[in-house]
Protein backbone atom coordinates (compact mmCIF):
# COMPACT_ATOMS: atom_id res chain seq x y z
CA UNK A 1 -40.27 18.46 -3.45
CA UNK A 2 -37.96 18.61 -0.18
CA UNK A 3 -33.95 19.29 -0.51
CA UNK A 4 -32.31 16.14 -1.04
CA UNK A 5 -29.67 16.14 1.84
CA UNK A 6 -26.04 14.46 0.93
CA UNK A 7 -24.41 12.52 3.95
CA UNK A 8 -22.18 10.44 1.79
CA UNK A 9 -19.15 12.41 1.62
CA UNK A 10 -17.22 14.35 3.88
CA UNK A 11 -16.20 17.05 2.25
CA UNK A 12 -15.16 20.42 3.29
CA UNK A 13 -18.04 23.44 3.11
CA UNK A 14 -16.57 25.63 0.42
CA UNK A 15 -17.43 28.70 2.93
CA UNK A 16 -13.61 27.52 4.07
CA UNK A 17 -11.83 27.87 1.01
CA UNK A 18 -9.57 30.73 1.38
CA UNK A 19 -10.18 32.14 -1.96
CA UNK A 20 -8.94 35.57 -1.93
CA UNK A 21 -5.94 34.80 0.06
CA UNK A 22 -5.13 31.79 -3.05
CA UNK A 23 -5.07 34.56 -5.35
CA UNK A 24 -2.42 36.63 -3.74
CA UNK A 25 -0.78 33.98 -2.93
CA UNK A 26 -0.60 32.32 -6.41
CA UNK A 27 0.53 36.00 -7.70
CA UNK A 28 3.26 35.62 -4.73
CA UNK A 29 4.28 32.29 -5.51
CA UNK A 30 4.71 33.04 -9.15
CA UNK A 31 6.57 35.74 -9.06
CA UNK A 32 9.00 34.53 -6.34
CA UNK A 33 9.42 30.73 -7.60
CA UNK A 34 7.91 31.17 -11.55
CA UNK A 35 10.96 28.77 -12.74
CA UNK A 36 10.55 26.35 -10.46
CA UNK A 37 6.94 25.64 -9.90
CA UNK A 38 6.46 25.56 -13.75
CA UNK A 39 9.04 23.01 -14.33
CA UNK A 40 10.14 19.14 -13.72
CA UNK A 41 11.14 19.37 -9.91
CA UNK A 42 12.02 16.36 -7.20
CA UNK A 43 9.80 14.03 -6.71
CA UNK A 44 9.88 14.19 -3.04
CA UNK A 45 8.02 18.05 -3.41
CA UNK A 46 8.84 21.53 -3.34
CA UNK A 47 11.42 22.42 -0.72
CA UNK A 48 10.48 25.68 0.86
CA UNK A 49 6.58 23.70 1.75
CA UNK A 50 9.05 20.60 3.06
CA UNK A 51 10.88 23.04 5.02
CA UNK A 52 7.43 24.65 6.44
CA UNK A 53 6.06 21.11 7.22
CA UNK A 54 9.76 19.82 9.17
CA UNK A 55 9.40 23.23 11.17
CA UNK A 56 5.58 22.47 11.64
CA UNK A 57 6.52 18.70 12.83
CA UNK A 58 9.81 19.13 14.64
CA UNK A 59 11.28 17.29 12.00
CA UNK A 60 14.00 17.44 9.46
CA UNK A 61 13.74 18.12 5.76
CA UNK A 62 14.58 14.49 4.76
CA UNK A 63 12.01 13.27 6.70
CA UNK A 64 9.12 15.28 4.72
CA UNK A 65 7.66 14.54 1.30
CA UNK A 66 5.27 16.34 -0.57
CA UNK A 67 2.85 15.07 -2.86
CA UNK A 68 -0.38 14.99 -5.03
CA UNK A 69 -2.71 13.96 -1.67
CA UNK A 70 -1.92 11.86 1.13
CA UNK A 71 -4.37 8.68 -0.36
CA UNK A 72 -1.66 8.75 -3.32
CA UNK A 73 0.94 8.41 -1.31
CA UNK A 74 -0.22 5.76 0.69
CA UNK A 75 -0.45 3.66 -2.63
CA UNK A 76 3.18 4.68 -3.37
CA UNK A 77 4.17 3.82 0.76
CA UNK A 78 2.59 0.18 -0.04
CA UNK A 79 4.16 -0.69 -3.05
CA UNK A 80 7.55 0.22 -1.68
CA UNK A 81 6.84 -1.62 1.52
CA UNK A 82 4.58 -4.16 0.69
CA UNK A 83 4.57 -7.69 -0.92
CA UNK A 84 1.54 -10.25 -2.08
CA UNK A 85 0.71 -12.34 0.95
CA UNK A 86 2.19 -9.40 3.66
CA UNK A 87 -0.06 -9.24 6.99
CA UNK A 88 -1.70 -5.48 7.67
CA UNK A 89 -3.88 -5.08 10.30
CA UNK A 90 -6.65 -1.83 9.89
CA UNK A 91 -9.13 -0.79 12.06
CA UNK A 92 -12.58 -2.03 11.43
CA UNK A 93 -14.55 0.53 10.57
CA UNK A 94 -11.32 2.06 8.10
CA UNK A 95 -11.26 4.30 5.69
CA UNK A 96 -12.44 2.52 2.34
CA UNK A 97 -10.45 4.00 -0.07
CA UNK A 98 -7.57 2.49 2.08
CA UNK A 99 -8.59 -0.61 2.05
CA UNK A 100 -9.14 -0.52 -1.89
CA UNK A 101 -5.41 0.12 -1.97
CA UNK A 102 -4.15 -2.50 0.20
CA UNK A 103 -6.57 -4.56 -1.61
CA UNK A 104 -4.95 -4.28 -5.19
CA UNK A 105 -1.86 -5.51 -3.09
CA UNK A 106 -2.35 -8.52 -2.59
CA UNK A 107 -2.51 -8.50 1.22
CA UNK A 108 -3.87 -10.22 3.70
CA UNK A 109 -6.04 -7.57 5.96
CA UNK A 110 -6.75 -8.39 9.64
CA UNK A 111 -9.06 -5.82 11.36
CA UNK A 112 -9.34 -5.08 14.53
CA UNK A 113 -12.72 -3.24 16.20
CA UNK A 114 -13.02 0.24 17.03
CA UNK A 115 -15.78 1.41 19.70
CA UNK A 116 -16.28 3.96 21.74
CA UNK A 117 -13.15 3.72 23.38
CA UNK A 118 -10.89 3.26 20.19
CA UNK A 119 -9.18 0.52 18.82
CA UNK A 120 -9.81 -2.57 20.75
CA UNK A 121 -6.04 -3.29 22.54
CA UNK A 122 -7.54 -7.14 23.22
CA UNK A 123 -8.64 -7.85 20.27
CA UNK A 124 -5.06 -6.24 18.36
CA UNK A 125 -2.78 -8.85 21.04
CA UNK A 126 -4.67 -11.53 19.89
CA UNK A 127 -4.43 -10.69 16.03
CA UNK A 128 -0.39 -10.64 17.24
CA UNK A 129 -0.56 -13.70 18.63
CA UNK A 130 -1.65 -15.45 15.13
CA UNK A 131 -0.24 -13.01 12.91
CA UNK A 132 3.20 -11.05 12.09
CA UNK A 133 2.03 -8.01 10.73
CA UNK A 134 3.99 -5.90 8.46
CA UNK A 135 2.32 -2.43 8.58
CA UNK A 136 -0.57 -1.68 10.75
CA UNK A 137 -2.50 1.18 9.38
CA UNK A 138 -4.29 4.03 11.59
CA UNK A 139 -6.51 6.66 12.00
CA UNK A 140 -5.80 7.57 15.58
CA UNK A 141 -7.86 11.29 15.33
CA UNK A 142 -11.16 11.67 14.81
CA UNK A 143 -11.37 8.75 12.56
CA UNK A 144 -12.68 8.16 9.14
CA UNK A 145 -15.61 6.64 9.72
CA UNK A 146 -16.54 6.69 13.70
CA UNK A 147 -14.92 9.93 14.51
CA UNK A 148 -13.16 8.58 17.51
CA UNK A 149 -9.96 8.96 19.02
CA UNK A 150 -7.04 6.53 19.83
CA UNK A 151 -6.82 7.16 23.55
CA UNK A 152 -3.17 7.92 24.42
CA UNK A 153 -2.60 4.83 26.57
CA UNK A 154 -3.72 2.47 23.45
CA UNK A 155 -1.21 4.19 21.30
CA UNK A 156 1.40 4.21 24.03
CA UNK A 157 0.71 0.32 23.79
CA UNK A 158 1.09 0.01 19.73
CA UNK A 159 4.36 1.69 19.69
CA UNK A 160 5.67 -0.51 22.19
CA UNK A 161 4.32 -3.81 20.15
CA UNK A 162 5.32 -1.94 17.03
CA UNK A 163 9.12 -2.30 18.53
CA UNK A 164 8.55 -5.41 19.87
CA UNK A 165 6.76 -7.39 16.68
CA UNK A 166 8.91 -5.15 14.04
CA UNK A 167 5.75 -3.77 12.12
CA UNK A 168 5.69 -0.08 10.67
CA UNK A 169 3.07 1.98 11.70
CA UNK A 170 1.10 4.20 9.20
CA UNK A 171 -0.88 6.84 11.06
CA UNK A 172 -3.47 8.46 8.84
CA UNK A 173 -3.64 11.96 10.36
CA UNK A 174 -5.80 15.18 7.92
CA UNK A 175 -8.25 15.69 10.97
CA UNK A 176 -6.00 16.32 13.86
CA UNK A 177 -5.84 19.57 13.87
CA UNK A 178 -9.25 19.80 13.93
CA UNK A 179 -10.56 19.43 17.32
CA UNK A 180 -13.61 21.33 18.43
CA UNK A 181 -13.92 20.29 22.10
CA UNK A 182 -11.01 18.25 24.70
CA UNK A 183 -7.64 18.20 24.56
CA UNK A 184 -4.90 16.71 22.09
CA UNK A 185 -3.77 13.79 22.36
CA UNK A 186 0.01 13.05 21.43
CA UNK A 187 0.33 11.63 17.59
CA UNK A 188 1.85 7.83 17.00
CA UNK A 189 5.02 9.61 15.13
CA UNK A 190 5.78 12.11 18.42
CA UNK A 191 5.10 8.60 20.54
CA UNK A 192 7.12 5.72 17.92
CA UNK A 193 9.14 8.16 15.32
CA UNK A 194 11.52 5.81 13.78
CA UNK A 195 8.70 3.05 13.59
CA UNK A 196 5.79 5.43 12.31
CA UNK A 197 4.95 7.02 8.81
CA UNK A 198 2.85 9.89 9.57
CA UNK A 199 0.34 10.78 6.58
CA UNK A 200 -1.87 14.12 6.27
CA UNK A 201 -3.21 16.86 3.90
CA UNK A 202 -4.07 20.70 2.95
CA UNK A 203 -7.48 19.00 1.58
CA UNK A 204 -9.43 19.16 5.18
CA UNK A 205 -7.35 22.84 6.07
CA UNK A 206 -7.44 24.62 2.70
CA UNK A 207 -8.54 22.81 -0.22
CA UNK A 208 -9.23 19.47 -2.24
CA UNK A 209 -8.90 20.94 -5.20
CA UNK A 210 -5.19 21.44 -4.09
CA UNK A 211 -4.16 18.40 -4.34
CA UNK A 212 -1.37 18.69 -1.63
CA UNK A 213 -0.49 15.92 0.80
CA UNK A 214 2.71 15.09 2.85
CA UNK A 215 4.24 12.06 4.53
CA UNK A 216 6.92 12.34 7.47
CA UNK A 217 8.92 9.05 7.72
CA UNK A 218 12.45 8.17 8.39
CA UNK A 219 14.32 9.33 5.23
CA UNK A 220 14.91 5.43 4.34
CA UNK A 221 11.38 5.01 3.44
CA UNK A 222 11.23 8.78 2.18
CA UNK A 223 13.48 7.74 -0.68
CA UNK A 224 12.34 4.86 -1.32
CA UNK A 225 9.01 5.86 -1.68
CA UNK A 226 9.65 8.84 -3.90
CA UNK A 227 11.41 6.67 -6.40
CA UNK A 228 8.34 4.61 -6.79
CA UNK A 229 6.65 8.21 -7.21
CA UNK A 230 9.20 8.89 -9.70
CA UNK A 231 8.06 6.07 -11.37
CA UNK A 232 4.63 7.32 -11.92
CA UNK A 233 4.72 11.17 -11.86
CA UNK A 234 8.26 12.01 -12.94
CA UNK A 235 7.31 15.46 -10.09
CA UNK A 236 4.50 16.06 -8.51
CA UNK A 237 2.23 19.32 -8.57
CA UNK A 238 4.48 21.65 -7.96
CA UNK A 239 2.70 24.64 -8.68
CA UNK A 240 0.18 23.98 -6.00
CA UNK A 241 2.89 23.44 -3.68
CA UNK A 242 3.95 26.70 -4.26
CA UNK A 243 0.84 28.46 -3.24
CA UNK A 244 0.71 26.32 -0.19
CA UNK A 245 4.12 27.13 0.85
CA UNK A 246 3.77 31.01 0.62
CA UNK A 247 -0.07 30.49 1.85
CA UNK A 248 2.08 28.66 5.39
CA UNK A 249 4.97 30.97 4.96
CA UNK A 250 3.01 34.06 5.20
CA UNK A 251 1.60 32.72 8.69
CA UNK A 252 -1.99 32.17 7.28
CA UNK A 253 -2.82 28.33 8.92
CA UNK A 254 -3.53 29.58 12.28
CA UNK A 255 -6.09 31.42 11.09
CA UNK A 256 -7.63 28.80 8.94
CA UNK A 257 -7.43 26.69 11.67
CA UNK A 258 -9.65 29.11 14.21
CA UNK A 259 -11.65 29.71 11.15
CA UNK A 260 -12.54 25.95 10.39
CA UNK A 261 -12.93 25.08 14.26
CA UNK A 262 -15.55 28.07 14.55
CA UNK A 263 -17.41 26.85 11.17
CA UNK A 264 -17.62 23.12 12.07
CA UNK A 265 -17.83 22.60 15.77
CA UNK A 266 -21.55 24.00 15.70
CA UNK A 267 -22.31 21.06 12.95
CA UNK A 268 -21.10 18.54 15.19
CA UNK A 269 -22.65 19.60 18.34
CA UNK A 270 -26.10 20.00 15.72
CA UNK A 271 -25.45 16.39 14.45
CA UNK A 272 -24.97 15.31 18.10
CA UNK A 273 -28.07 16.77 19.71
CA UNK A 274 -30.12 15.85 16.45
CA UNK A 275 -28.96 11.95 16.76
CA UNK A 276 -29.34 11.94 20.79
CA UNK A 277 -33.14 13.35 20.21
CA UNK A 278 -34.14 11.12 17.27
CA UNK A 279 -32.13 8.27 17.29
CA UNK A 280 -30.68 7.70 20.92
CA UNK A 281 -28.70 5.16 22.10
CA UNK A 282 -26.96 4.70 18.08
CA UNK A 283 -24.27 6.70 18.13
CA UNK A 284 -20.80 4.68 17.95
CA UNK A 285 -19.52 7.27 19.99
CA UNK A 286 -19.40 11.05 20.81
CA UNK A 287 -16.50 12.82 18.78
CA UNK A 288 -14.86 15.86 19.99
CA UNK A 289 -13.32 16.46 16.27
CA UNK A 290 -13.03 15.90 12.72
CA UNK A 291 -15.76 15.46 10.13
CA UNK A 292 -17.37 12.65 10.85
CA UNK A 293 -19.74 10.57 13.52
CA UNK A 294 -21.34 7.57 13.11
CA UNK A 295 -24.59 5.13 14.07
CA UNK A 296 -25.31 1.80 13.90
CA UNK A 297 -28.58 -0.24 13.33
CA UNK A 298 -29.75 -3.83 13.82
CA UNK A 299 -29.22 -5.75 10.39
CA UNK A 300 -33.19 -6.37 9.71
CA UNK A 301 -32.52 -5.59 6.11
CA UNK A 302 -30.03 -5.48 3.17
CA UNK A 303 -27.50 -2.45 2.67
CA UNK A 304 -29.14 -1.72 -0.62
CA UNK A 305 -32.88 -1.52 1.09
CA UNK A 306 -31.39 0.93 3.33
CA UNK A 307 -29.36 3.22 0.93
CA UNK A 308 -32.53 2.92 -1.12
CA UNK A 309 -35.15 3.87 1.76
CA UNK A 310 -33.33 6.79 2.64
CA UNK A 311 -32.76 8.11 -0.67
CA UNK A 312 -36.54 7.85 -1.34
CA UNK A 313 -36.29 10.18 2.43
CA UNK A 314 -34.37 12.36 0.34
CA UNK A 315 -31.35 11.24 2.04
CA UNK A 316 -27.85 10.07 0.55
CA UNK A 317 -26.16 7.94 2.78
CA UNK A 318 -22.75 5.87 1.63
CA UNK A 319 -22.29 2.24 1.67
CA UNK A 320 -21.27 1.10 5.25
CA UNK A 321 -20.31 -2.53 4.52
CA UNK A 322 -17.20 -0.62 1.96
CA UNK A 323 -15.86 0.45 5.35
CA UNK A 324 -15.16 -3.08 7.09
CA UNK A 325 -12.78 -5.82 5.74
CA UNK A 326 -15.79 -8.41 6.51
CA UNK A 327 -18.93 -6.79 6.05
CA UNK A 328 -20.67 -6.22 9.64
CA UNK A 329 -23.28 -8.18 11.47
CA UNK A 330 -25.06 -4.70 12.25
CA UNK A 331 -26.12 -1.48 9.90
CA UNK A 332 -23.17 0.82 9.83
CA UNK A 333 -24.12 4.55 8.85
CA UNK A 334 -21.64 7.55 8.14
CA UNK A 335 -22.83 10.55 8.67
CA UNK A 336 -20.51 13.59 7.46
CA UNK A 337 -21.35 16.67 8.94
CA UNK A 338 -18.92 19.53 7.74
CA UNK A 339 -20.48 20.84 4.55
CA UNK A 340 -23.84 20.45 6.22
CA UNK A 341 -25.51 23.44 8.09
CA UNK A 342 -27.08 22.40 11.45
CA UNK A 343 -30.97 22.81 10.51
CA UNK A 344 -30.02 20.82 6.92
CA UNK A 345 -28.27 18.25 9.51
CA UNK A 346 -31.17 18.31 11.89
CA UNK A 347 -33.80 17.91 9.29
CA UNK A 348 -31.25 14.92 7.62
CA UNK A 349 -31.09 13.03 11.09
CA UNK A 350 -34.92 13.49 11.19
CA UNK A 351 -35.90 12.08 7.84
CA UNK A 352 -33.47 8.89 8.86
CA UNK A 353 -35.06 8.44 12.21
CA UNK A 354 -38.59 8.49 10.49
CA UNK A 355 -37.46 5.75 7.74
CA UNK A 356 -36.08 3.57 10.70
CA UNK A 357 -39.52 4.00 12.70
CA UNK A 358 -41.38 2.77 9.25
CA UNK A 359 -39.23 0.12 9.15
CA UNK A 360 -39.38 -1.10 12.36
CA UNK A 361 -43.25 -1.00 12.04
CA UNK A 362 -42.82 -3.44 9.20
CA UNK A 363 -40.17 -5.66 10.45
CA UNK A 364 -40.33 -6.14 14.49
CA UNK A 365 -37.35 -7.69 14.56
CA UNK A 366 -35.31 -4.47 13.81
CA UNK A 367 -35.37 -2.52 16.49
């Protein structure tokens, strides 16, 4: 029986996980901070990791919050900011779990196409002309799903219409500092920083299981978003915190950065190579970064036909309609590569291009 081979999830490989280092760390923490990290704290985080991260950014302290993963809070930004019947324009592909949230709000989602060249600037001036948004929500880096980049005269252009049609920007931002190949591209909050809430993690750089993400926003929207925290949580996880802040503090991220480049930037040039000699020509486009690249097909057949062909390939593949507001005219696949080792990858990308070549056998019409 072959190895079933999980592409639905980008997760980190656990060979990352700076295990040994956590423990001193967590013995470090402890003793330094014991009081504090065991007990009710602010609900905008621990301060020595909000100091780390305003040093990290160029920003100042009240412009950093700390809290139980960047996805959570996102849900907090959008209930402080948001109201039944508000516009938000996403990217289409977005990250789904984002759109679940803006979902349960009550808004009205616009997306706006992103190819090979990033978010389609055409496409987002028309969407102005109709609509008035109130946030527009990115992934500028390596995005979650495509793995493409924002180039830097697009977001040059949204910060200007950001000033000029009054909308916040929320750039979504774990995987920026994790570029294998190219150069970095200035972020939305260096380009627009009073009109941009910057979101990221420690779940792509150290750990999930951490449960640490920040937000950087004026300190307006700071406090008003960790009262709605407050709300929820009373304080967040403060003891992870801790560990993060004397993991950072004891001048460990650079690294975990080299270390996660040098891991991962094999995968994607394995999931690259393996796509280009099996499936050419589907690719979305070619990322430099991240943990993700994607493919598309030509809709000859349901999404459940396909997620069920490829798990009879031995293949788990996640739903590609869950990433689009309106679900696509063409097969959208996801393909994670990070926990993956290139000959599992290869041998995935194989078993896929084999199901398609059945299927096309059966069904001309899909090429």
């Amino acid at each position: 029986m072959h190895q079933t081979i999980n592409f639905s999830r980008g997760v980190p490989d656990p060979a990352s996980f700076p295990v040994d280092d956590m423990k001193v760390m967590a013995d470090r923490a402890l003793s330094k901070y014991g009081d504090q990290l065991l007990q009710y704290g602010p609900a905008t985080g621990f301060l020595p990791l909000r100091e780390f991260i305003a040093r990290w950014f160029g920003r100042q302290v009240p412009e950093v919050m700390v809290g139980n993963g960047s996805l959570e809070l996102f849900g907090f930004l959008c209930e402080a900011c948001l109201r039944p019947g508000d516009v938000v324009f996403v990217e289409s592909p977005t990250y789904d779990r984002a759109l679940t949230i803006l979902q349960k709000h009550g808004v009205e989602i616009v997306g706006i196409d992103v190819g090979v060249d990033g978010i389609d600037l055409a496409m987002f001036e028309a969407a102005l002309r109709r609509h008035t948004p109130k946030l527009v929500y990115l992934i500028p880096d390596f995005q979650n799903p495509t793995g493409m980049c924002t180039p830097l005269a697009a977001r040059q252009q949204i910060a200007d219409w950001s000033a000029q049609h009054d909308f916040l920007i929320v750039e979504d931002g774990p995987y920026g500092f994790l570029r294998y190949t190219g150069r970095d591209i200035p972020t939305m909050v260096s380009l627009a920083p009073d009109r941009t809430v910057h979101l990221s993690s420690f779940t792509k750089l150290i750990s999930p299981g951490l449960r640490v993400g920040f937000m950087l926003g004026n300190p307006a929207i700071i406090d008003a978003v960790s009262r709605v925290a407050e709300s929820y949580y009373i304080t967040p996880g403060y003891f992870s915190q801790g560990v993060i802040a004397e993991w950072c503090n004891g001048g460990l991220l650079d690294a975990q950065l080299t270390k996660l480049r040098g891991l991962y930037a094999p995968r994607l040039a394995a999931l690259l190579e393996a796509l280009d000699r099996h499936l050419p020509g589907r690719l979305v486009g070619r990322p430099e970064g991240g943990f993700f690249a994607a493919i598309t097909l030509d809709a000859g057949m349901d999404e459940a036909e396909l997620l069920g062909l490829a798990r009879d390939a031995g293949v788990i593949l996640s739903s590609g309609n869950a990433f689009f507001v309106h679900a696509p005219s063409h097969r959208f696949i996801r393909l994670p590569f990070c926990a993956l080792p290139p000959d599992v990858i290869e041998e995935g990308v194989r078993r896929l291009a084999s199901m398609v070549a059945a299927t096309q056998a059966r069904q001309p019409s899909w090429a």
